[in-house]
C-alpha atoms as a PDB file:
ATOM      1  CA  UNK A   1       0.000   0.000   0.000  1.00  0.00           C
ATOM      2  CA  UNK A   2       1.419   3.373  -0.611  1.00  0.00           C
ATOM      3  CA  UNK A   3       1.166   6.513   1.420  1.00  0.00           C
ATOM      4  CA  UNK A   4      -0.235   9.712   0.773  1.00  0.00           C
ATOM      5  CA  UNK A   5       3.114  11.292  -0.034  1.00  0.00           C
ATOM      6  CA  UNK A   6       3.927   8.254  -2.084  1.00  0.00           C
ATOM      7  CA  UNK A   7       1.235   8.943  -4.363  1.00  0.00           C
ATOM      8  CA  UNK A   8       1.555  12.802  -4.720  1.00  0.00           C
ATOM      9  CA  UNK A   9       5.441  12.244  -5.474  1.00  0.00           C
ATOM     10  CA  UNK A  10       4.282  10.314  -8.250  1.00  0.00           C
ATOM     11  CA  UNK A  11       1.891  12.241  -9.373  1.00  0.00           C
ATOM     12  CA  UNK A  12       4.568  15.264  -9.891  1.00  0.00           C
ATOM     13  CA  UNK A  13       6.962  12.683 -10.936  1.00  0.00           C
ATOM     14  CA  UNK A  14       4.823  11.383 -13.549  1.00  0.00           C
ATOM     15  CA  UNK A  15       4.169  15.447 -14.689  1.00  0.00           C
ATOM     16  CA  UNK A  16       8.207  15.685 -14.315  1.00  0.00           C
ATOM     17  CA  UNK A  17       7.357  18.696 -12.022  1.00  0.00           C
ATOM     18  CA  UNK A  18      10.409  19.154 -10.309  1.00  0.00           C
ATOM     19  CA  UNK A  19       9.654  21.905  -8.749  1.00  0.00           C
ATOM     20  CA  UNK A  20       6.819  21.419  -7.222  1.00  0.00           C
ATOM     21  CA  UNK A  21       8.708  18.098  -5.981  1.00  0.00           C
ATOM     22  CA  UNK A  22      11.584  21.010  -4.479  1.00  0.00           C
ATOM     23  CA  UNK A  23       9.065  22.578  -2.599  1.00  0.00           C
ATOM     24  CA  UNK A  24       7.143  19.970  -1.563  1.00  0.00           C
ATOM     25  CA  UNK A  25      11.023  18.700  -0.237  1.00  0.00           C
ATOM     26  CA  UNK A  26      11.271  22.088   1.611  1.00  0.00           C
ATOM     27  CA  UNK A  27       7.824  22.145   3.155  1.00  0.00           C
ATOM     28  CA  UNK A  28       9.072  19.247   4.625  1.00  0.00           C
ATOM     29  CA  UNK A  29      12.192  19.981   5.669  1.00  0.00           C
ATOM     30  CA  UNK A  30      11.363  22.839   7.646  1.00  0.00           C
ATOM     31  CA  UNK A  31       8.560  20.826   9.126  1.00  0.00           C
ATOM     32  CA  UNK A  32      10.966  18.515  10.180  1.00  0.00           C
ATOM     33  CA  UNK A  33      12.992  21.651  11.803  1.00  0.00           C
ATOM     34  CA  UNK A  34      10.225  22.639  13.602  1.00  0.00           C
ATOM     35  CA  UNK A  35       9.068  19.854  14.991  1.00  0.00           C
ATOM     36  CA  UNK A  36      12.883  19.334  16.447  1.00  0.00           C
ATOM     37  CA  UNK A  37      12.554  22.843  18.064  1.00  0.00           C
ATOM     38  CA  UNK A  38       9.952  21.676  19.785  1.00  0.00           C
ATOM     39  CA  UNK A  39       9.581  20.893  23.849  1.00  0.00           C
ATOM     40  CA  UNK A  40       7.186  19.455  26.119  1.00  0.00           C
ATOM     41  CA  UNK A  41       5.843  16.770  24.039  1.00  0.00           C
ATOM     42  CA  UNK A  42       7.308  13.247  22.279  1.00  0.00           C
ATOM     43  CA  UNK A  43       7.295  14.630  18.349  1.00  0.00           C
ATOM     44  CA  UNK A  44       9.681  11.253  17.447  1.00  0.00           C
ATOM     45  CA  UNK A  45       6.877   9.492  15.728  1.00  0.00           C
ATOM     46  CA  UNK A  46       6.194  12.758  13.877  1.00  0.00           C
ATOM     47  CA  UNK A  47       9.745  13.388  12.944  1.00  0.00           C
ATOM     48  CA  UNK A  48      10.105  10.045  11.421  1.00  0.00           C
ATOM     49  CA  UNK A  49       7.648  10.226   9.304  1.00  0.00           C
ATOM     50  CA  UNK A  50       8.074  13.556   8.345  1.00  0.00           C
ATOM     51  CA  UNK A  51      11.919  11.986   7.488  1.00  0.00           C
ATOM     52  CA  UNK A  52      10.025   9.351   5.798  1.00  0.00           C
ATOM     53  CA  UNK A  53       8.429  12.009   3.492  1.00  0.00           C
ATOM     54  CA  UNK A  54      11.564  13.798   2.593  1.00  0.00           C
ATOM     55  CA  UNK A  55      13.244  10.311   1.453  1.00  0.00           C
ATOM     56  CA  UNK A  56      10.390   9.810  -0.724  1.00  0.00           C
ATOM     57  CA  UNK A  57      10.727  12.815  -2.072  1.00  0.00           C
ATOM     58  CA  UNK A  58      14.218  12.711  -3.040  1.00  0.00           C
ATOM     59  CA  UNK A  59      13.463   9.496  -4.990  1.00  0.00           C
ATOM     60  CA  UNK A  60      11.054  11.319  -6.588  1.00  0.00           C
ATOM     61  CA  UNK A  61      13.923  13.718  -7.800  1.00  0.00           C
ATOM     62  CA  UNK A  62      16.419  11.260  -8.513  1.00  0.00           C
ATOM     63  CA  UNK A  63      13.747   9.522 -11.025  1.00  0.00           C
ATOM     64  CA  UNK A  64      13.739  13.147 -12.663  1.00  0.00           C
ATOM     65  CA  UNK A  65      17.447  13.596 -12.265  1.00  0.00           C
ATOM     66  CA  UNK A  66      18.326  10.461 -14.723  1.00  0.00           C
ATOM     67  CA  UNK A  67      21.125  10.881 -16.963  1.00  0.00           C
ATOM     68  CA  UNK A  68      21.177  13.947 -19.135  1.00  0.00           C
ATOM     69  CA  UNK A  69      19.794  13.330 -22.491  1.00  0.00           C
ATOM     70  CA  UNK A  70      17.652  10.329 -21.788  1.00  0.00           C
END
C-alpha cells in the first residue's frame, strides 16, 4: 500500500514537475525543523515520518534527475 506522499510524489513525478517536488522537499524539511525545536511533548513518531516524506521525495527527484539526455 502506498502513502499519501507516495502517491503525490508520483503524481509530480509522472508530470516531471520538479519543482513542485523542491518545494514539496522544503515544506518538509522545515517541518521537520520545527518539529525538532519543539519541547514538552514526544514529536519522534512525527519526525520520522516527516523523514520518511523527505526520502520519498528525493526518490522522486532522482527519477527526474536520470542521466542527461535520456
Amino acid at each position: 500500500m502506498s502513502t499519501a506522499i507516495e502517491l503525490i510524489v508520483e503524481g509530480f513525478t509522472r508530470l516531471k514537475d520538479r519543482q513542485s517536488l523542491e518545494d514539496l522537499r522544503m515544506h518538509r524539511r522545515r517541518l521537520a525543523v520545527d518539529l525538532k525545536a519543539r519541547m514538552g511533548f514526544d514529536y519522534r513518531l512525527s519526525i520520522t515520518q516527516v523523514e520518511q516524506d523527505i526520502a520519498a521525495v528525493e526518490a522522486g527527484l532522482n527519477t527526474l534527475s536520470g542521466p542527461i539526455g535520456g
